[in-house]
N, C-alpha and C. Protein backbone atom coordinates (compact mmCIF):
# COMPACT_ATOMS: atom_id res chain seq x y z
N UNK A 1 2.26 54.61 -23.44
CA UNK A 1 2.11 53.30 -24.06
C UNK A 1 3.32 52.45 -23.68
N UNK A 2 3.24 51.57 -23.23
CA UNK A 2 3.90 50.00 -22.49
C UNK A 2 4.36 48.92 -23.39
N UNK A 3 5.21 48.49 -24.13
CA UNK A 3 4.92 47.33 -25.02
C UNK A 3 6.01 46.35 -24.18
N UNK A 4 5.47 45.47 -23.35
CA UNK A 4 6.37 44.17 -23.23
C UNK A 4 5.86 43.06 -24.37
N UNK A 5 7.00 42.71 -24.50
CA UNK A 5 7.50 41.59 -25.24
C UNK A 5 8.05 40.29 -25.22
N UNK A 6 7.72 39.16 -24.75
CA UNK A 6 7.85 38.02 -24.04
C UNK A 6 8.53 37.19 -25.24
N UNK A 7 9.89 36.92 -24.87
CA UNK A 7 10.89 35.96 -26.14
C UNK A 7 10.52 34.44 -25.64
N UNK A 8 10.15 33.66 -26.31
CA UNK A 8 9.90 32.23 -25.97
C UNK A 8 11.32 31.77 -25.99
N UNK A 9 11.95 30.70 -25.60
CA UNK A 9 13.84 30.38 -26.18
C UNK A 9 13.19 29.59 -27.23
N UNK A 10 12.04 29.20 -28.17
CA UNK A 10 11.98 28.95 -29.57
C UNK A 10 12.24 30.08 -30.17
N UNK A 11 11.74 31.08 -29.67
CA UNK A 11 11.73 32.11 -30.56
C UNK A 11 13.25 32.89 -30.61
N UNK A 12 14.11 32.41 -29.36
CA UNK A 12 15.10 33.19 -29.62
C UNK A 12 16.07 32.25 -30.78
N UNK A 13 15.58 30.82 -30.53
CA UNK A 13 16.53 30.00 -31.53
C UNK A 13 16.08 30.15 -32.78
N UNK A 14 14.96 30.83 -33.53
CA UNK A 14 14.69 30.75 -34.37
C UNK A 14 15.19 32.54 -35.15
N UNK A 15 15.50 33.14 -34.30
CA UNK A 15 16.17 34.24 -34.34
C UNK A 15 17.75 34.31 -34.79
N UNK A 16 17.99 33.44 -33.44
CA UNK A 16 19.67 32.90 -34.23
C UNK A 16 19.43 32.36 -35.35
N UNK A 17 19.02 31.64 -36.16
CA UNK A 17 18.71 30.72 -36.97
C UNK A 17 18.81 32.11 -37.74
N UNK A 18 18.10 32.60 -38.02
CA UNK A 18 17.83 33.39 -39.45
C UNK A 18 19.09 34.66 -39.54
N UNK A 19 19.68 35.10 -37.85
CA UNK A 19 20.83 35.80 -38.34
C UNK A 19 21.72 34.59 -38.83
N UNK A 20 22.29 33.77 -38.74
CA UNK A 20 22.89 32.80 -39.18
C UNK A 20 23.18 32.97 -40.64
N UNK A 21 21.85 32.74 -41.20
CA UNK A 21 21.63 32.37 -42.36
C UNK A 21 21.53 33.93 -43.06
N UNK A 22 21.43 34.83 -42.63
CA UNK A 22 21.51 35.86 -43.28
C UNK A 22 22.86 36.41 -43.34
N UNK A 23 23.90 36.29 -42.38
CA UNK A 23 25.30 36.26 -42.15
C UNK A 23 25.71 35.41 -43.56
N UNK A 24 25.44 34.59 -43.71
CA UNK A 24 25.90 33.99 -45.24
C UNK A 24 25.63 34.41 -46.41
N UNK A 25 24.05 34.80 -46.76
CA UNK A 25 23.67 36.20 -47.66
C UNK A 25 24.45 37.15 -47.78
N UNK A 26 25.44 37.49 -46.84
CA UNK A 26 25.89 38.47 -46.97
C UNK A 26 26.95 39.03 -47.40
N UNK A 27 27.79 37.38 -47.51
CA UNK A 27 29.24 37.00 -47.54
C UNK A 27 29.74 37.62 -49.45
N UNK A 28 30.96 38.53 -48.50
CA UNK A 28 31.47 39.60 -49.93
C UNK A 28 31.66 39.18 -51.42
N UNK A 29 32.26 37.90 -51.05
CA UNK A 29 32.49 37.00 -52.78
C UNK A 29 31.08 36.47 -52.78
N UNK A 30 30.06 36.34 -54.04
CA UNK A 30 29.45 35.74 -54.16
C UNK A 30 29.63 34.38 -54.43
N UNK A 31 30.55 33.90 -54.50
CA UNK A 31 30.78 32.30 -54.82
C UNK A 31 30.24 31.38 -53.37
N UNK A 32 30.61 32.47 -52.10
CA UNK A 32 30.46 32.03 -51.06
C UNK A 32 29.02 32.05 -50.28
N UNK A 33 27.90 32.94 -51.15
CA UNK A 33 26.94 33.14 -50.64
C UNK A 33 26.12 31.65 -51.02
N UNK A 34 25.12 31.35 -50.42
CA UNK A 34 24.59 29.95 -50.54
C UNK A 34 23.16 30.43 -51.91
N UNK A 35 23.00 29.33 -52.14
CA UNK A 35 21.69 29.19 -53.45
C UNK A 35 20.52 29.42 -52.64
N UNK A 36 19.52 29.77 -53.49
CA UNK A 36 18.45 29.72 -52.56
C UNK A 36 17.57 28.94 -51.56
N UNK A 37 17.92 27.66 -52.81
CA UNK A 37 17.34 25.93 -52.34
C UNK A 37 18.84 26.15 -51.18
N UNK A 38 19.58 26.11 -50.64
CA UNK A 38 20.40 26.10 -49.45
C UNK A 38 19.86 26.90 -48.64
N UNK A 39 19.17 28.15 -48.95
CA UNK A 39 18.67 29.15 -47.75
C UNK A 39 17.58 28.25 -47.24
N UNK A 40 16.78 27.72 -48.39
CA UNK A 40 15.43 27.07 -47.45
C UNK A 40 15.89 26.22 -47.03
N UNK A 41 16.88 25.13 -46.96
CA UNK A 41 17.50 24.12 -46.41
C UNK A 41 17.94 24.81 -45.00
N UNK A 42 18.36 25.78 -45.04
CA UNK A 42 18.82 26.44 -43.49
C UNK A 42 18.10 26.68 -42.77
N UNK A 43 16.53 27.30 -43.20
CA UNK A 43 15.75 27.94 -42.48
C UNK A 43 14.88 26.89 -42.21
N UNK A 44 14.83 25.95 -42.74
CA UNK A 44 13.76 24.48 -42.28
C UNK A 44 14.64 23.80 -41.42
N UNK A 45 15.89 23.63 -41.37
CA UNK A 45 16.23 22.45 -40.75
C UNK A 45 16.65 22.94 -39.31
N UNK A 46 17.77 22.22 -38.88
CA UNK A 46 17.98 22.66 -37.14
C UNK A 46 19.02 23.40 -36.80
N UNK A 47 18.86 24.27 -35.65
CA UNK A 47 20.09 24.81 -35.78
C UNK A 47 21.25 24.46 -35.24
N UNK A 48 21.07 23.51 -35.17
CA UNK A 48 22.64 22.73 -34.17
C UNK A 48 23.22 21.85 -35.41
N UNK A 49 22.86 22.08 -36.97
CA UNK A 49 23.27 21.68 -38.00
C UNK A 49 23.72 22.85 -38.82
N UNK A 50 23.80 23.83 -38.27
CA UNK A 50 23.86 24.98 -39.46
C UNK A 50 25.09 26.23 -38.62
N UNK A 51 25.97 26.02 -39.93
CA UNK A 51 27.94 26.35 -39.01
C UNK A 51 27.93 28.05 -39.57
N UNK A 52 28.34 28.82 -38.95
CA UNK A 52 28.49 30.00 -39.16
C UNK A 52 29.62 30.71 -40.12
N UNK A 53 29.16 31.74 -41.30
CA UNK A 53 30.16 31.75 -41.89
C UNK A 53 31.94 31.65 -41.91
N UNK A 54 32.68 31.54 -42.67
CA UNK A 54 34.26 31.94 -41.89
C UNK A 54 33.95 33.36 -41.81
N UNK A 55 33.88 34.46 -42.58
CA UNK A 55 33.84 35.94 -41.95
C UNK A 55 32.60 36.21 -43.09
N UNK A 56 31.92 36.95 -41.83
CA UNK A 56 30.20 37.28 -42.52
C UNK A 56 30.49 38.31 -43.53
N UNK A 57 31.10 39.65 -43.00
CA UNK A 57 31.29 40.96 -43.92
C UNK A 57 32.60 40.85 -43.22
N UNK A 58 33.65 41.51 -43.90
CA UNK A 58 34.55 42.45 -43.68
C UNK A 58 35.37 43.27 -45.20
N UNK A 59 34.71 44.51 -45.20
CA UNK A 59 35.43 45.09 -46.43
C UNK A 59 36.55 45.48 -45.37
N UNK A 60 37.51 46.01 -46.14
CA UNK A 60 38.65 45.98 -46.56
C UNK A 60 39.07 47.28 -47.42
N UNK A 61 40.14 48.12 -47.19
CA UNK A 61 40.11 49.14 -48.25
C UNK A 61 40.17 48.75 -49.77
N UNK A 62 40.99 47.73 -49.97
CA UNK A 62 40.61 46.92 -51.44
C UNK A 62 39.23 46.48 -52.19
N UNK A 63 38.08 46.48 -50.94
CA UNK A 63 36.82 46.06 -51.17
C UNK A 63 35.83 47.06 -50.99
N UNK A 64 35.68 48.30 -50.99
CA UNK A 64 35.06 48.93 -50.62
C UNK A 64 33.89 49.46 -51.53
N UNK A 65 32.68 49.59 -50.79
CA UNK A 65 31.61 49.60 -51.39
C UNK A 65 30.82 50.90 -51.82
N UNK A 66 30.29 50.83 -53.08
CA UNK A 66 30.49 52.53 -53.96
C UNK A 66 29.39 52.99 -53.42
C-alpha cells in the first residue's frame, strides 16, 4: 500500500497557522495563553497577522511537570 500525499502551499499555510496558534495554547503561565474568542480570531484571520509566541514551552527545573 502507497499513500502519496499532495500539500497544496494553502494547505501548508494553514498548517503553520494552527501550529502557531497552538504554540500559544501551550504557553506555561496561563495568563499568557490566549481566550478562546482569540483562538478563533487566530484561526479565521491571516497569517501574516498572527506573531509567534515569546517562548512556546520551556520548563525549567523550577517548572517541572508532575
Amino acid at each position: 500500500l502507497v499513500l502519496t500525499l499532495e500539500v497544496t502551499p494553502e494547505g501548508k499555510e494553514k498548517t503553520r497557522q494552527l501550529a502557531i496558534v497552538a504554540l500559544w495554547c501551550i504557553q506555561w503561565n496561563p495568563r499568557n495563553r490566549p481566550s478562546m474568542t482569540k483562538v478563533v480570531n487566530m484561526l479565521t484571520g491571516s497569517l501574516q497577522n498572527l506573531q509567534m509566541p515569546p517562548k512556546p514551552f520551556v520548563p525549567s527545573e523550577n517548572h517541572r511537570m508532575p
